[in-house]
PDB file of N, CA and C in Angstrom:
ATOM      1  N   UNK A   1     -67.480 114.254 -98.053  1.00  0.00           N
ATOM      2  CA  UNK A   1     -68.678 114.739 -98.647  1.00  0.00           C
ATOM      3  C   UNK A   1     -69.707 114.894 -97.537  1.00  0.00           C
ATOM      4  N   UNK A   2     -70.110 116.249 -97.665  1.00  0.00           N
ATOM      5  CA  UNK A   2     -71.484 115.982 -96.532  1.00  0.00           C
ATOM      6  C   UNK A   2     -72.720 116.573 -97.166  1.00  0.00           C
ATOM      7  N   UNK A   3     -73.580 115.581 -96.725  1.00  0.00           N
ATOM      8  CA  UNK A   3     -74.965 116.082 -97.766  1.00  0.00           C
ATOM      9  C   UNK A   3     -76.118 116.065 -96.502  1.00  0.00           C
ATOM     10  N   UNK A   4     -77.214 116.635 -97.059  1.00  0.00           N
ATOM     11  CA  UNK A   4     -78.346 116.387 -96.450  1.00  0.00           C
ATOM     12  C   UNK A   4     -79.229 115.323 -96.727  1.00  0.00           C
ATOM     13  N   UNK A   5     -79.520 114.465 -95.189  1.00  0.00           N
ATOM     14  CA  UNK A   5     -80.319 113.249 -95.328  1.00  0.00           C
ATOM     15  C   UNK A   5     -81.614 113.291 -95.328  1.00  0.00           C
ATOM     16  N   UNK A   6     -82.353 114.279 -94.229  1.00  0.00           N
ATOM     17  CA  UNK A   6     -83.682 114.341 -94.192  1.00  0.00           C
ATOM     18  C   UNK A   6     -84.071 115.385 -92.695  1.00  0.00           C
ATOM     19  N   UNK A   7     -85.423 115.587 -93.377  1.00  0.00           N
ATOM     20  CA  UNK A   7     -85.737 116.302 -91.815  1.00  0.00           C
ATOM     21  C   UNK A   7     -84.666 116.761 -91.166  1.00  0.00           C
ATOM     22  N   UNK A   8     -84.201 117.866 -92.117  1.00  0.00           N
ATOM     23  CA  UNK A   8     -82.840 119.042 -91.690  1.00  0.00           C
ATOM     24  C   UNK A   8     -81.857 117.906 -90.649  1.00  0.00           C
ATOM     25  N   UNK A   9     -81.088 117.055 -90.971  1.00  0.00           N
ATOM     26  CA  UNK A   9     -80.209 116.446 -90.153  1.00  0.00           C
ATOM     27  C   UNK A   9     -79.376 116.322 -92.005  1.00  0.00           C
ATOM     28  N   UNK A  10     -77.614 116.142 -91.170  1.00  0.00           N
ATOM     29  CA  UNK A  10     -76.958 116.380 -92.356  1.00  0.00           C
ATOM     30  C   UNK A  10     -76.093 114.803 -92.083  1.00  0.00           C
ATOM     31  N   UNK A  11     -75.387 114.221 -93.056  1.00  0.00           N
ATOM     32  CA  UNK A  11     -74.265 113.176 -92.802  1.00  0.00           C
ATOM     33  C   UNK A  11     -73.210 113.465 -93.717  1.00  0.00           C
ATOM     34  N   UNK A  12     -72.022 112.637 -93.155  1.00  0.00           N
ATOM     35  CA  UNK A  12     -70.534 112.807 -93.977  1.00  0.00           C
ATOM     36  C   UNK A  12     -70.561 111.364 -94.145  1.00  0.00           C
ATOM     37  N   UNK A  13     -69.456 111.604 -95.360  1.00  0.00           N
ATOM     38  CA  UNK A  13     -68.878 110.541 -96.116  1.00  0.00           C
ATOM     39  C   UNK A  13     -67.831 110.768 -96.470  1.00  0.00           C
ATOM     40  N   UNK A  14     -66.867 109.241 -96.753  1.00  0.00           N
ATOM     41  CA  UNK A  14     -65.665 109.806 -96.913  1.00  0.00           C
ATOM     42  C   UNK A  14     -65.268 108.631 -98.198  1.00  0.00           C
ATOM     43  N   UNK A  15     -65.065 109.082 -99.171  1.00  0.00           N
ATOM     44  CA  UNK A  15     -64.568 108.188 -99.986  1.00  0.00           C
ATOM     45  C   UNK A  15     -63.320 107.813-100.419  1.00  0.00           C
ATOM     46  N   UNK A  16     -62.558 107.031 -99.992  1.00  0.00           N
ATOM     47  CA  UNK A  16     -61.253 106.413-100.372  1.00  0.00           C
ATOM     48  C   UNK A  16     -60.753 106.374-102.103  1.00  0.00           C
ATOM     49  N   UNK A  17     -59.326 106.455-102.549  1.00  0.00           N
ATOM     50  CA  UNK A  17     -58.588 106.417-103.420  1.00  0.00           C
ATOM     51  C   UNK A  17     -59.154 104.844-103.966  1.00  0.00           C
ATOM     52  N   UNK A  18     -59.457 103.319-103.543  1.00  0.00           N
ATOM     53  CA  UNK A  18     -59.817 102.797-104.029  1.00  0.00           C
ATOM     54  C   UNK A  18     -61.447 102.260-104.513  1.00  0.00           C
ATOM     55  N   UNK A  19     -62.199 103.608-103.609  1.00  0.00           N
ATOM     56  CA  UNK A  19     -63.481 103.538-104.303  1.00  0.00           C
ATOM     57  C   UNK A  19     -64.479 103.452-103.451  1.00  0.00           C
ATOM     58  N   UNK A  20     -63.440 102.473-101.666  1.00  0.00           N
ATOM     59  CA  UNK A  20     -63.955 101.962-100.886  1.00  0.00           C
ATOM     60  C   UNK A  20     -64.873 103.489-100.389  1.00  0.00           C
ATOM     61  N   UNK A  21     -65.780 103.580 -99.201  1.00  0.00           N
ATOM     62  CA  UNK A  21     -66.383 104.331 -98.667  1.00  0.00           C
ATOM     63  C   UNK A  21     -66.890 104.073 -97.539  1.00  0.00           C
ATOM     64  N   UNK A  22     -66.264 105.698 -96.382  1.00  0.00           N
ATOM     65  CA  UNK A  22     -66.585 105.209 -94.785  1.00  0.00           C
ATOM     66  C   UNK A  22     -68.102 105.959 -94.768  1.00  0.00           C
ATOM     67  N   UNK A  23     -69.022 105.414 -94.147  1.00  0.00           N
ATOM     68  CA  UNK A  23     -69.981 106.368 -93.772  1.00  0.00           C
ATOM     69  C   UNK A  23     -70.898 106.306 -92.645  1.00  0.00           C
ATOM     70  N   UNK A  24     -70.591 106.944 -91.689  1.00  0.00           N
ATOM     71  CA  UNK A  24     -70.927 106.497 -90.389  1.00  0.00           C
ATOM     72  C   UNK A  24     -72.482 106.742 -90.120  1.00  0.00           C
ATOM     73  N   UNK A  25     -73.411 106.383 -89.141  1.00  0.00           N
ATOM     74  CA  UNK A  25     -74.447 106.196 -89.134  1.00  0.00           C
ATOM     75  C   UNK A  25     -75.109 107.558 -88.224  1.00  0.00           C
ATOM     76  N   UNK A  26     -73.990 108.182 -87.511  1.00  0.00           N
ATOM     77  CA  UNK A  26     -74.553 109.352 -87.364  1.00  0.00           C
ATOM     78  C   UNK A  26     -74.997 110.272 -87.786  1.00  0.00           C
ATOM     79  N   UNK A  27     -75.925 111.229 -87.235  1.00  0.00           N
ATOM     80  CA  UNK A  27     -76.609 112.533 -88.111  1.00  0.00           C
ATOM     81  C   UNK A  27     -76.464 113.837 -87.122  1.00  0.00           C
ATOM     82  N   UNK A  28     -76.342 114.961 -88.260  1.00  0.00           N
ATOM     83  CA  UNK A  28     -75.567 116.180 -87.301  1.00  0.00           C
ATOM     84  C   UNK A  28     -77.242 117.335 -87.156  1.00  0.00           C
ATOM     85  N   UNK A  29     -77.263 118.388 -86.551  1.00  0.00           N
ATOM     86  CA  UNK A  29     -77.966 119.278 -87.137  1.00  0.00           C
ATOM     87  C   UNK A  29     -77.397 120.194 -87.903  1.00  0.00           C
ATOM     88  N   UNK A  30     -76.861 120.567 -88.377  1.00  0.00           N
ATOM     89  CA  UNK A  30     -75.844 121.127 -89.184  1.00  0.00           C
ATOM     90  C   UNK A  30     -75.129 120.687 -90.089  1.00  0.00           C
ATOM     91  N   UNK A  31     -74.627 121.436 -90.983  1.00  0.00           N
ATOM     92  CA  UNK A  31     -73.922 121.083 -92.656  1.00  0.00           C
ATOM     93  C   UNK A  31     -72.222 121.426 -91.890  1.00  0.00           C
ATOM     94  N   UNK A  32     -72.281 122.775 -90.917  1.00  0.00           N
ATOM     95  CA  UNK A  32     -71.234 122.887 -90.315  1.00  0.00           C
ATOM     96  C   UNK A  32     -70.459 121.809 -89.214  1.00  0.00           C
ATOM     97  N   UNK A  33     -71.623 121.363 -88.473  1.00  0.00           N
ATOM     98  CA  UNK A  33     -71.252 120.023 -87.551  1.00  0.00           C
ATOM     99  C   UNK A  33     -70.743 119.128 -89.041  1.00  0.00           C
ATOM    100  N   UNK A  34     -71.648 118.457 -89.221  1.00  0.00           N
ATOM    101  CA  UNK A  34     -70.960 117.080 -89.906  1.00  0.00           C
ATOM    102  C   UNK A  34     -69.582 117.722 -90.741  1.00  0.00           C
ATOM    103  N   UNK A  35     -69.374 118.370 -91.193  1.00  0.00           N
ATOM    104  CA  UNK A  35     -68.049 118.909 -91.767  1.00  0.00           C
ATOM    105  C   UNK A  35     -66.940 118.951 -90.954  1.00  0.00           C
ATOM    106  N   UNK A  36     -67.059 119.299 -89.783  1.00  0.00           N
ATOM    107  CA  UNK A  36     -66.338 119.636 -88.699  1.00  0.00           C
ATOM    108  C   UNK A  36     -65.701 118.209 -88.828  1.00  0.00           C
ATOM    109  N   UNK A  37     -66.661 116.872 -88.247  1.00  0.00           N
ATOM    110  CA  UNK A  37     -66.814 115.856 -87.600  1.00  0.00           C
ATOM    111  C   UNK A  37     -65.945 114.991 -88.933  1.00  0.00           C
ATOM    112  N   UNK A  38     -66.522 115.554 -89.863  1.00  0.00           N
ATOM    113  CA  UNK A  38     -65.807 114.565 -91.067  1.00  0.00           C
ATOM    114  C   UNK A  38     -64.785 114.762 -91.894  1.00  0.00           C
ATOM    115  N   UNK A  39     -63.809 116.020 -91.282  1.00  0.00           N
ATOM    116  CA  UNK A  39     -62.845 116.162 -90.950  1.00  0.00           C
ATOM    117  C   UNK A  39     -61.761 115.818 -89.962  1.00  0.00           C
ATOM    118  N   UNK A  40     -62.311 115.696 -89.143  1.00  0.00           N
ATOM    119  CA  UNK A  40     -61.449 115.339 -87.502  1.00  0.00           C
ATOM    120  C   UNK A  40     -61.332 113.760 -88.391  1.00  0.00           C
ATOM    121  N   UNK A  41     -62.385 112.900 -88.689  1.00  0.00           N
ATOM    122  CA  UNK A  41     -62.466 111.405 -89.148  1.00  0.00           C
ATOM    123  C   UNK A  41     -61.006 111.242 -90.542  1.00  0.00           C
ATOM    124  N   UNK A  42     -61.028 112.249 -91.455  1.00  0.00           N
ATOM    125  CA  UNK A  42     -60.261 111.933 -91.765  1.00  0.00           C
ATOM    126  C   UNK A  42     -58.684 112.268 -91.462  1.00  0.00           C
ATOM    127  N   UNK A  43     -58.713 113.103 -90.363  1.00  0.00           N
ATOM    128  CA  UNK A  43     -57.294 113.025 -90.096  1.00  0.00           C
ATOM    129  C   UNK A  43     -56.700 112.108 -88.882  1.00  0.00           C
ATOM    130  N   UNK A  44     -57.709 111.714 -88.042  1.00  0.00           N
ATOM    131  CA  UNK A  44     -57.668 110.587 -87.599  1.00  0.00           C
ATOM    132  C   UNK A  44     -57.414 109.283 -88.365  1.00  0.00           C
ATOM    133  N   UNK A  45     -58.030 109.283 -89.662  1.00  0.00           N
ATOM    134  CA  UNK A  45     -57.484 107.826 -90.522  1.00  0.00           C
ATOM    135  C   UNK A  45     -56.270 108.398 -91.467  1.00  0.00           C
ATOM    136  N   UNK A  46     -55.733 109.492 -91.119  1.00  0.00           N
ATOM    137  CA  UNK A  46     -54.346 110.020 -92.282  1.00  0.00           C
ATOM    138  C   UNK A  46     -53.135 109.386 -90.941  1.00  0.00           C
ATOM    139  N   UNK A  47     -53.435 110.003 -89.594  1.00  0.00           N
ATOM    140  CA  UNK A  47     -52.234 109.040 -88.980  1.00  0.00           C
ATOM    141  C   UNK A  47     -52.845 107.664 -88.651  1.00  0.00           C
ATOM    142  N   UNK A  48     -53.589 106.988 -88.401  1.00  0.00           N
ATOM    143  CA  UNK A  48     -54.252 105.735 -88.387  1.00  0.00           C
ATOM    144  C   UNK A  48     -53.600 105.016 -89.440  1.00  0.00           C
ATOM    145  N   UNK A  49     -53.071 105.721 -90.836  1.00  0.00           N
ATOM    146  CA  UNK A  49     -52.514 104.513 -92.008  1.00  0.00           C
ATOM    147  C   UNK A  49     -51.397 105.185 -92.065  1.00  0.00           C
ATOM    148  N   UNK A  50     -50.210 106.328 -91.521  1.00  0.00           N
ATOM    149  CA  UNK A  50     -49.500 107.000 -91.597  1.00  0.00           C
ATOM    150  C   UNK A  50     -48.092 105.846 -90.743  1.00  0.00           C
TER     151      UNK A  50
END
């Protein structure tokens, strides 16, 4: 999920099958950056539990 936080900066989130939720403390200028970024994150944690 990536939403807008404030003062045009955007963040991702990633919410897990048990509810849990990653959400890192960085902020992008872009809806396209953080998407990018919070993608790469989850395929990094698909072989990380693979």
């Amino acid at each position: 999920m990536v939403y807008y936080k404030s003062e045009k900066c955007y963040q991702y989130a990633i919410i897990f099958g048990d509810g849990s939720i990653y959400q890192p403390d960085e902020i992008y200028p872009t809806a396209k950056k953080a998407l990018k970024l919070g993608r790469q994150s989850i395929q990094y944690l698909r072989n990380y539990f693979l």
